[in-house]
Protein backbone atom coordinates (compact mmCIF):
# COMPACT_ATOMS: atom_id res chain seq x y z
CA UNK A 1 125.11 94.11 -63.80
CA UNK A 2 125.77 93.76 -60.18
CA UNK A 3 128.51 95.87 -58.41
CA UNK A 4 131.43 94.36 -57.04
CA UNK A 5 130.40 94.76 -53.44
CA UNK A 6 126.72 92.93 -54.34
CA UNK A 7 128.65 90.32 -56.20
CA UNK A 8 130.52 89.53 -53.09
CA UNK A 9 127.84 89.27 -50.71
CA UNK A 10 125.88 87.38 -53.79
CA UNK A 11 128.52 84.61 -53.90
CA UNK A 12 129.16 84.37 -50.10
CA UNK A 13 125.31 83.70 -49.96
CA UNK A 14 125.52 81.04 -52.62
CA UNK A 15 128.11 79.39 -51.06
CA UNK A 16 125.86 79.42 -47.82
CA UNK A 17 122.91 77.77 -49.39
CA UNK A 18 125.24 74.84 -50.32
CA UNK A 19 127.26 74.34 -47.32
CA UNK A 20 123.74 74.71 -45.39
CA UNK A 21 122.73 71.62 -47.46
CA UNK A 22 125.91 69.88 -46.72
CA UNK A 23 127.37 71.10 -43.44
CA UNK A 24 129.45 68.67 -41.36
CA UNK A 25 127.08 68.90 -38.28
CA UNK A 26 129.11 68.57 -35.08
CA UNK A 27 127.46 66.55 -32.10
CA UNK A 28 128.54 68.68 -29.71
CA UNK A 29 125.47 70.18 -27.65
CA UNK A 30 123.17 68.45 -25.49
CA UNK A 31 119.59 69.05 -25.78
CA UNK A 32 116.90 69.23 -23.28
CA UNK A 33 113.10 69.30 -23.23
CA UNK A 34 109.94 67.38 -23.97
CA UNK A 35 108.59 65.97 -27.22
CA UNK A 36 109.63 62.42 -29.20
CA UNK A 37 108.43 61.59 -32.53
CA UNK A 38 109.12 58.51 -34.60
CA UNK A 39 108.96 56.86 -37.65
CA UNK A 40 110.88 54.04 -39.81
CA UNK A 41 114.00 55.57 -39.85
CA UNK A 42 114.66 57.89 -36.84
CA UNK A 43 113.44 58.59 -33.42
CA UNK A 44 113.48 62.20 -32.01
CA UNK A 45 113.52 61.98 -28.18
CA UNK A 46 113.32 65.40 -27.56
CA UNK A 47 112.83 68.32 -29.85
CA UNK A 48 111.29 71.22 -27.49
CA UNK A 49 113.78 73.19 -25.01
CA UNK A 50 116.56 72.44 -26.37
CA UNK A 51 119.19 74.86 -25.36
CA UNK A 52 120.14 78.08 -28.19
CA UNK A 53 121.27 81.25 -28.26
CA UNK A 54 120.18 83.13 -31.00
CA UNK A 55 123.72 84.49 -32.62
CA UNK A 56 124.04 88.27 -32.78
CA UNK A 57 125.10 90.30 -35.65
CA UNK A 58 128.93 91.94 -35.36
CA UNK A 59 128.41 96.28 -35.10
CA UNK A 60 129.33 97.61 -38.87
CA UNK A 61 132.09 99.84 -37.65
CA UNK A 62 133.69 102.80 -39.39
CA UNK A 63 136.94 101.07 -39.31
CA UNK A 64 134.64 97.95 -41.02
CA UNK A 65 133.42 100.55 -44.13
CA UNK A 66 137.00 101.89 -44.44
CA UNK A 67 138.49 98.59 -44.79
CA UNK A 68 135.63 97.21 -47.12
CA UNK A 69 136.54 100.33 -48.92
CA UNK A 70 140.13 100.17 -49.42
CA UNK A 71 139.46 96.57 -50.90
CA UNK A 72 137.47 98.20 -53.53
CA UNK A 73 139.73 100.70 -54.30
CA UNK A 74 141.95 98.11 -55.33
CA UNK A 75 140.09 96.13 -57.54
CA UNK A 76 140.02 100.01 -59.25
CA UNK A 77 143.82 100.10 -59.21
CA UNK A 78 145.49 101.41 -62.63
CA UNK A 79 148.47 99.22 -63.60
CA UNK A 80 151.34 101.49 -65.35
CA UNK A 81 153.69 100.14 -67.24
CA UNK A 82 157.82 100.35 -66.20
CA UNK A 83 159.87 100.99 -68.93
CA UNK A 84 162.86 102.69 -67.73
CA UNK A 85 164.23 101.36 -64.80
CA UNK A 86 165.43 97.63 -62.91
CA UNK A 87 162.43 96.31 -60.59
CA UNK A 88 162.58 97.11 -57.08
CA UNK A 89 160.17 96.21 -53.96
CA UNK A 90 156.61 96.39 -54.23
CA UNK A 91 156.66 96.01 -58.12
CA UNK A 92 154.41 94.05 -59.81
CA UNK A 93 156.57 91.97 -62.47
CA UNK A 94 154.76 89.66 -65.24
CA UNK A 95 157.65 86.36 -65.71
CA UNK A 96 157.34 83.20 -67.18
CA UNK A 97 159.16 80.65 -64.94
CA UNK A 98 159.93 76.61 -64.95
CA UNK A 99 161.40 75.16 -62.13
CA UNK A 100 163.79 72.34 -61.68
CA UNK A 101 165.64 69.71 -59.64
CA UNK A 102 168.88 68.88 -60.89
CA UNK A 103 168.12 69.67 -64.70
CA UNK A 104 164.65 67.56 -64.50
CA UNK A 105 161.64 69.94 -64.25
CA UNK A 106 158.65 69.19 -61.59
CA UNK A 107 155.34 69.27 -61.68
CA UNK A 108 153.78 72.49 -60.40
CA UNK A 109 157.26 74.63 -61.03
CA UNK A 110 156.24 76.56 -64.05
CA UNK A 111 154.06 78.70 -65.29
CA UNK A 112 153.84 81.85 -67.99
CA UNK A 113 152.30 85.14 -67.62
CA UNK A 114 152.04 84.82 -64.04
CA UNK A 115 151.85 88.44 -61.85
CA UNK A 116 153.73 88.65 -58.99
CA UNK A 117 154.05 91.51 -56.08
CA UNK A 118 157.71 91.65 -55.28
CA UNK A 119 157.99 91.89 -51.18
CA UNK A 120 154.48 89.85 -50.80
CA UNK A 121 156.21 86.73 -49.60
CA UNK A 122 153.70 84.51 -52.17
CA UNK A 123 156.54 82.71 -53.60
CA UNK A 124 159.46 80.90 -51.82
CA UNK A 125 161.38 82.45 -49.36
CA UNK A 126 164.77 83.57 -48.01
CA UNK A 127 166.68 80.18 -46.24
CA UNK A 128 170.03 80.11 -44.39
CA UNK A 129 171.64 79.26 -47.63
CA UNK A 130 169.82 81.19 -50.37
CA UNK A 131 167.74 84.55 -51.64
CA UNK A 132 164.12 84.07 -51.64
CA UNK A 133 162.57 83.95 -55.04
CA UNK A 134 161.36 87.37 -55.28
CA UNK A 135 164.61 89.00 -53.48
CA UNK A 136 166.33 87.40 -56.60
CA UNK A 137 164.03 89.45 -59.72
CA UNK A 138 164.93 92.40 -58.29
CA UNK A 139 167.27 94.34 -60.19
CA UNK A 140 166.48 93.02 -63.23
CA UNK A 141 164.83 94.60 -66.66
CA UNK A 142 162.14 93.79 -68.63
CA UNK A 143 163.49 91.68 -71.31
CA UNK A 144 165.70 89.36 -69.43
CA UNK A 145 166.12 85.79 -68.57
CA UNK A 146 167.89 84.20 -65.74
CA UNK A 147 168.50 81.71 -63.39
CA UNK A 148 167.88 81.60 -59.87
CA UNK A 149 168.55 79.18 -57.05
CA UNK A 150 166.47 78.85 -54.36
CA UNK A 151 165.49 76.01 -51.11
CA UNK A 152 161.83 75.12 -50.54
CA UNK A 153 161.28 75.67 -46.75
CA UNK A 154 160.93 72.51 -44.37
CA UNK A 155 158.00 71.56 -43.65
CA UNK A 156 156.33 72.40 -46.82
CA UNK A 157 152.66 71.59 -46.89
CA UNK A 158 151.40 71.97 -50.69
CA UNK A 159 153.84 68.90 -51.56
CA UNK A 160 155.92 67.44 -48.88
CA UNK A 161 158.06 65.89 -51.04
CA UNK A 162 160.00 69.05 -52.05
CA UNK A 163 160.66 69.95 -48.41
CA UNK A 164 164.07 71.24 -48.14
CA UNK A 165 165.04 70.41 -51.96
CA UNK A 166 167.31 72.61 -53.70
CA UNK A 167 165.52 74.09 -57.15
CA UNK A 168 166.51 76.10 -60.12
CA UNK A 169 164.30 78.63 -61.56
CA UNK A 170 164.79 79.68 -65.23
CA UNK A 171 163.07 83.23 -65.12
CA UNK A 172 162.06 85.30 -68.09
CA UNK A 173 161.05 89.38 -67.45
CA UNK A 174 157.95 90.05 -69.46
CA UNK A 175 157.22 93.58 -67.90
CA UNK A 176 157.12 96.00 -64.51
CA UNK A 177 154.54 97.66 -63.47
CA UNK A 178 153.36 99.85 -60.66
CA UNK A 179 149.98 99.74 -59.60
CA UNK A 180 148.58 103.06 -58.41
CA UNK A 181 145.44 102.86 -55.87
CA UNK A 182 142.55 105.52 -56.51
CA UNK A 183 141.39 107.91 -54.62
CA UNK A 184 137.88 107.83 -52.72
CA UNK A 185 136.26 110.86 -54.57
CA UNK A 186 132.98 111.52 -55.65
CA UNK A 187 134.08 110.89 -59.69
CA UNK A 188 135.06 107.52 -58.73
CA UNK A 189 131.82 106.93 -56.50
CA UNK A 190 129.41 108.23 -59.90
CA UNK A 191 131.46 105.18 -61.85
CA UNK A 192 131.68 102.36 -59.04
CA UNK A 193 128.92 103.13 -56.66
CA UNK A 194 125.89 101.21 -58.07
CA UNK A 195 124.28 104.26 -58.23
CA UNK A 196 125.71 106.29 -55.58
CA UNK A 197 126.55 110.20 -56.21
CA UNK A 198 129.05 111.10 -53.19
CA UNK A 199 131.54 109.72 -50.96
CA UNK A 200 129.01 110.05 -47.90
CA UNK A 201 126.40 108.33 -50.54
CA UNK A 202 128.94 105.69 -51.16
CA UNK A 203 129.63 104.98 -47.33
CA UNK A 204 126.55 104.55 -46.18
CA UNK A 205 125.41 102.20 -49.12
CA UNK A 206 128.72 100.17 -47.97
CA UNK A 207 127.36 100.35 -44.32
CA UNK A 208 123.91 99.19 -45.22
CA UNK A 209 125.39 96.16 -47.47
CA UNK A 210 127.94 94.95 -44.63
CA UNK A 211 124.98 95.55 -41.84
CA UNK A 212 122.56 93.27 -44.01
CA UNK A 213 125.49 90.57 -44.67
CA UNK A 214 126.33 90.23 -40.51
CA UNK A 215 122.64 89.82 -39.80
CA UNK A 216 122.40 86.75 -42.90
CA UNK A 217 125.79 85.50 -41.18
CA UNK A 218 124.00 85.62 -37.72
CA UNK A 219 120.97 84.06 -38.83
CA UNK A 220 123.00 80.98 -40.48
CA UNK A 221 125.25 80.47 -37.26
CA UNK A 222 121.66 80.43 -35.14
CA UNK A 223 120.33 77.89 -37.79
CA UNK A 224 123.23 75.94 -37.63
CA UNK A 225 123.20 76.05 -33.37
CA UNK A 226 119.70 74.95 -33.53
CA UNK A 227 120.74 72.02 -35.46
CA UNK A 228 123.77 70.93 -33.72
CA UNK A 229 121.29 71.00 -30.38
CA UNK A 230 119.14 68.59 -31.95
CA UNK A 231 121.67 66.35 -33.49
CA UNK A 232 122.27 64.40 -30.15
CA UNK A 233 118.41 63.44 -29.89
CA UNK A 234 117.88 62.02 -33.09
CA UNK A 235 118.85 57.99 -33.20
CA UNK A 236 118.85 56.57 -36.83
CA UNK A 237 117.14 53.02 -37.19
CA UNK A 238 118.10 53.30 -41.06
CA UNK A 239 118.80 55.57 -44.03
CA UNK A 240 116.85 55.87 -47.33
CA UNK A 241 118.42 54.31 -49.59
CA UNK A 242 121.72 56.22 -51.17
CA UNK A 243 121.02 59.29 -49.01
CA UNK A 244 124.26 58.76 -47.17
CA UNK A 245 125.86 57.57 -50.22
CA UNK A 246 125.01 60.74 -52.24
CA UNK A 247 126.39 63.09 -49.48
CA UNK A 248 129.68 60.88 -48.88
CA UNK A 249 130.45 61.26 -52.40
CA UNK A 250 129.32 65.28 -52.18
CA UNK A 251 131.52 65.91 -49.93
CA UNK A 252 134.29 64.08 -51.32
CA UNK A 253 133.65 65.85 -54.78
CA UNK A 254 134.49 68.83 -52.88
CA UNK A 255 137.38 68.39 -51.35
CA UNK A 256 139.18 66.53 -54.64
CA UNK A 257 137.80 69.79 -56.21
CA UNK A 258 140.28 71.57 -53.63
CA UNK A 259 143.45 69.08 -53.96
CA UNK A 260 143.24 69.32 -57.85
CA UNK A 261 143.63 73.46 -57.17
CA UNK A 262 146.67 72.51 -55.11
CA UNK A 263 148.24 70.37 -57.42
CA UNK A 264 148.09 67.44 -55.28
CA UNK A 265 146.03 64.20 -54.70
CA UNK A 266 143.71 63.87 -52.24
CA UNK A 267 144.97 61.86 -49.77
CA UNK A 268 147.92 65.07 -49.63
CA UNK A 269 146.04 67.66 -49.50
CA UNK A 270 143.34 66.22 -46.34
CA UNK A 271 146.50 65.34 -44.63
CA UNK A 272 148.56 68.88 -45.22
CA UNK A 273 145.27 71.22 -45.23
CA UNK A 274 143.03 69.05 -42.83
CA UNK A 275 145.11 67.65 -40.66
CA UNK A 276 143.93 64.01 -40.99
CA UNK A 277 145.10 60.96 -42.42
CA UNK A 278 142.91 59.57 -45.26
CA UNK A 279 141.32 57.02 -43.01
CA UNK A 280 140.29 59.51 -40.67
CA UNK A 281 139.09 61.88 -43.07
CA UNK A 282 136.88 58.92 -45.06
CA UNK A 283 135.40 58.13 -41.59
CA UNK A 284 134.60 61.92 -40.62
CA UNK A 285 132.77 62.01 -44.08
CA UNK A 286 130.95 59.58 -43.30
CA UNK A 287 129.88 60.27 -39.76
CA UNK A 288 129.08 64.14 -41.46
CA UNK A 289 127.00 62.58 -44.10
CA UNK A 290 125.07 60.10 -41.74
CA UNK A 291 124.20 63.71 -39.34
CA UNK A 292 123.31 65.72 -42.39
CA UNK A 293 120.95 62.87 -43.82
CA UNK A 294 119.53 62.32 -39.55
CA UNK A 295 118.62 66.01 -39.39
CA UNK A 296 117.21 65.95 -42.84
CA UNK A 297 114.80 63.71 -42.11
CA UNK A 298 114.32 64.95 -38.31
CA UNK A 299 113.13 68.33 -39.87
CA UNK A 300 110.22 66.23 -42.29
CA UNK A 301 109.48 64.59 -39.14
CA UNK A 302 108.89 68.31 -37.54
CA UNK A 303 107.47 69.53 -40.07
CA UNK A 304 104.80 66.59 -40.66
CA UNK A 305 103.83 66.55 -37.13
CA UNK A 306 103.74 70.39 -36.83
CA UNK A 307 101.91 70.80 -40.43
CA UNK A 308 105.28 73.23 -40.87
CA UNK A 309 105.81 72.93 -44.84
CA UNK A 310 104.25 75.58 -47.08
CA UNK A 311 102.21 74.22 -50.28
CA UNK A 312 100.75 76.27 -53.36
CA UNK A 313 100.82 80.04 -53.31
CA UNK A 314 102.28 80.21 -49.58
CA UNK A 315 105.41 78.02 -51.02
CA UNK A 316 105.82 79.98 -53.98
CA UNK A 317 106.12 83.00 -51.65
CA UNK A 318 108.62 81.68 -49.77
CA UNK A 319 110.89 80.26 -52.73
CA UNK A 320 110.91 83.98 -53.71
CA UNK A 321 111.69 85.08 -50.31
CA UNK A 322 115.02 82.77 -50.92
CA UNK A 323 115.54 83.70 -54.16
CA UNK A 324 116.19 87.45 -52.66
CA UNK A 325 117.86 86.24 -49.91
CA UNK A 326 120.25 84.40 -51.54
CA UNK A 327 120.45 87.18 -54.00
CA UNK A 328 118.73 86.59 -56.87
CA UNK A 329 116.04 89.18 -58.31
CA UNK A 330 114.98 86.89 -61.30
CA UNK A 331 112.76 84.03 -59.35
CA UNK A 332 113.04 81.90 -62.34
CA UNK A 333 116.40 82.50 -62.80
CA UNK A 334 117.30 81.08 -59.10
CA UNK A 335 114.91 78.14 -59.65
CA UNK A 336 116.91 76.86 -62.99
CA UNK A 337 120.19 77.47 -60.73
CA UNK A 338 119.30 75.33 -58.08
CA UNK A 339 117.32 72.03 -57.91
CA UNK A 340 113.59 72.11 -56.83
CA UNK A 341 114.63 69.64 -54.02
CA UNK A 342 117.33 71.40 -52.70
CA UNK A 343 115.12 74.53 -52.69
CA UNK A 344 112.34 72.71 -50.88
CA UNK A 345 115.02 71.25 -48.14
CA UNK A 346 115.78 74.75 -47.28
CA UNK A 347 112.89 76.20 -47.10
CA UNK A 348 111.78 73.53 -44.99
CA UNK A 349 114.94 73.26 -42.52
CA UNK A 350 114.48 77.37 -41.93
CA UNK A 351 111.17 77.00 -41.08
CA UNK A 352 111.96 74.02 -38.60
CA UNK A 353 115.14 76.17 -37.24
CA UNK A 354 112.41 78.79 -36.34
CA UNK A 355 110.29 76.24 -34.61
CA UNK A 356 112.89 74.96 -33.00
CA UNK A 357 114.43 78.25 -31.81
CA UNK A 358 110.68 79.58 -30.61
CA UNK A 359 110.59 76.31 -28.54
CA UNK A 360 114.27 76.63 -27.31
CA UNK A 361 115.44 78.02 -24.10
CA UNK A 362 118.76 79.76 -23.25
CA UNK A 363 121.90 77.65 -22.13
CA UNK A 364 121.72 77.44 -18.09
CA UNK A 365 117.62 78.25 -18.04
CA UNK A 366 115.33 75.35 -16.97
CA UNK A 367 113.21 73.68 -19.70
CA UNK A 368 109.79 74.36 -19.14
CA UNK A 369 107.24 71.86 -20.40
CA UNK A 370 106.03 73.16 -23.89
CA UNK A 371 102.64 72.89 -24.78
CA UNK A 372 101.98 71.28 -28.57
C-alpha cells in the first residue's frame, strides 16, 4: 500500500493526465517560424520557432519539507475524547444540525455526524446582529440540544438566495474532542515513513518526493506553453465528426460534477465559482473544446509528417514509461484504468511537445530557419 505522501503525488498526477487531455487551451501566444502542413481538417502555418520557455522547477526548500511535514503529522493526529468539561476554542465537536427559515427547513442546512473545528471560521460567521455559528456551541456539553440564531453573510456565493436571511439552527452535542498532533520522532518515522528508519531518513525521502513532483509540474506547464504557442497557427477547415461534441459534453460533465458537490445547479455554481453567466460559460466550452480537438489533430499531423509515433516494442516502452510517471507500478493495471486511446494521445502529444520545444526558440530571440 502506498504512503500517504505517494498517494498524493499519485492522485495529483492522475488528475494531470486528464486535464492534459482536456485542458482549456488559451490562445494567447503568438508563434513564429517556418513549416505549414495540411490536410482535410486543419492547416498548420507554422510549427518550427515558435517562441517557449522551458518552465523551471520551484527549489524544495527546508521550509517546503517542514510544511509537507506538519501536514502529515496531522493526518497522524490522535482524537481524545472530552468528557468533563463545556467546549471551548479550537475543539473539535461532532453535532447533528438542521437549519431553518421561519420554521421551514432548507435544502443544504442539515446534516448529522458532521466534525467541526470551533474557531476555523468553516461555518457561518459573526454579523452586526448575531454570534457566528461556532461562537454559539461553545459552552455547551456533550449531550445537549439547542437552538441558535444566526445571519448568512451578504454576498453569499454557494446559494445567493440565502444572502442576508435570518436562520435557525437546531443543534444536538454528540461529543468533544481534542486532537493532539504527533511528534516528528524516529518511532513515528519506522510506522509512517514507507520504509524510512530516522527523522533525517524521513526528510530527505520527503525532499526527494517534493523535488520529483516540481520537476513533473514543470514539465506539464512547458507542455502546456508549447501548446498554447501553437494554438494560434492552426486554422480548422472542419472537425471529425463528434470530436467537439464529446469534449463539450466532457467538460460539462465536470463542472455539473462540481455544482452537485455544492449543492447547487449549474448555471449557480459557473456564475458564483466562475464568474460567468451560463451563456458565456457554454460558449467558452465550446471555444476550449474546438482548441483541444485543433491541437489534437495538429500533433497527428506532426507526428505523421515527422514519423514521431512509436509502434510495437518502442510503444510498449513508452506506455510503461507513463504508467510510472503517472504512478502506476502495475503496467496492466494503468492500461485497464485508462483507455488505450487516451494513452496513445498522450504519448503522442509529449513526444510532439518535445519536437516542438527542440524546434522552439526563446521569447525575444530571432527565428532561425529550421532545417526538416
Amino acid at each position: 500500500m502506498r504512503n500517504r505522501r505517494e498517494r498524493i503525488g499519485f492522485e495529483m498526477k492522475k488528475r494531470w493526465m486528464m486535464g492534459a487531455l482536456c485542458t482549456m487551451l488559451a490562445a494567447t501566444l503568438a508563434g513564429c517560424g517556418s513549416g505549414k502542413l495540411s490536410n482535410k481538417y486543419i492547416t498548420i502555418e507554422k510549427y518550427e520557432g515558435l517562441e517557449v520557455e522551458a518552465v523551471e522547477p520551484e527549489e524544495v526548500t527546508d521550509e517546503t519539507v517542514d510544511y509537507y511535514i506538519s501536514g502529515m503529522l496531522s493526518y497522524s493526529q490522535i482524537r481524545e475524547e472530552i468528557t468533563d468539561r463545556a467546549v471551548q476554542e479550537g475543539d473539535t465537536v461532532n453535532i447533528d444540525y438542521s437549519g431553518s427559515f421561519d420554521g421551514e427547513v432548507f435544502p443544504g442546512g442539515t446534516d448529522t455526524g458532521s466534525d467541526l473545528v470551533i474557531g476555523s471560521g468553516s461555518f457561518i460567521g459573526a454579523t452586526e446582529e448575531y454570534a457566528g455559528f461556532e461562537e454559539q456551541i461553545v459552552g455547551h456539553r456533550t449531550g445537549e440540544e439547542f437552538d441558535i440564531t444566526v445571519q448568512f453573510p451578504t454576498p453569499y456565493k454557494p446559494n445567493p438566495d440565502y444572502a442576508g436571511k435570518v436562520a435557525v439552527f437546531h443543534i444536538k452535542l454528540n461529543g468533544i474532542y481534542q486532537m493532539i498532533m504527533p511528534e516528528l520522532t524516529d518511532e513515528w518515522v519506522v510506522q509512517n515513513g514507507n520504509g524510512a528508519q530516522t527523522v533525517e531518513e524521513y526528510r530527505e525521502q520527503i525532499r526527494e518526493g517534493l523535488t520529483e513532483d516540481n520537476a513533473y509540474r514543470a514539465h506539464q506547464d512547458t507542455v502546456n506553453a508549447v501548446f498554447n504557442a501553437l494554438l494560434p497557427n492552426i486554422t480548422a477547415k472542419s472537425y471529425p465528426e463528434g470530436e467537439v461534441e464529446a469534449q463539450v459534453e466532457l467538460v460539462q460533465s465536470q463542472y455539473q460534477t462540481y455544482a452537485q458537490a455544492y449543492g447547487v445547479d449549474l448555471a449557480t455554481f459557473v456564475e458564483n465559482y466562475v464568474g460567468m453567466t451560463e451563456a458565456e460559460f457554454d460558449k467558452q466550452t465550446q471555444t476550449s473544446a474546438e482548441n483541444y480537438v485543433k491541437v489534437k489533430l495538429a500533433c497527428e499531423l506532426i507526428a505523421e509528417e515527422h514519423e514521431l509515433e512509436s509502434t510495437g516494442d518502442e510503444y510498449e516502452k513508452d506506455v510503461e514509461e507513463l504508467a510510472r510517471t503517472i504512478g502506476y507500478d502495475d503496467v496492466e493495471q494503468f492500461k485497464q484504468t485508462y483507455d488505450a486511446d487516451m494513452i496513445k494521445n498522450t504519448i503522442l502529444q509529449e513526444k510532439v511537445a518535445a519536437y516542438l520545444l527542440e524546434k522552439s526558440v526563446k521569447p525575444g530571440e530571432n527565428a532561425t530557419e529550421d532545417s526538416e
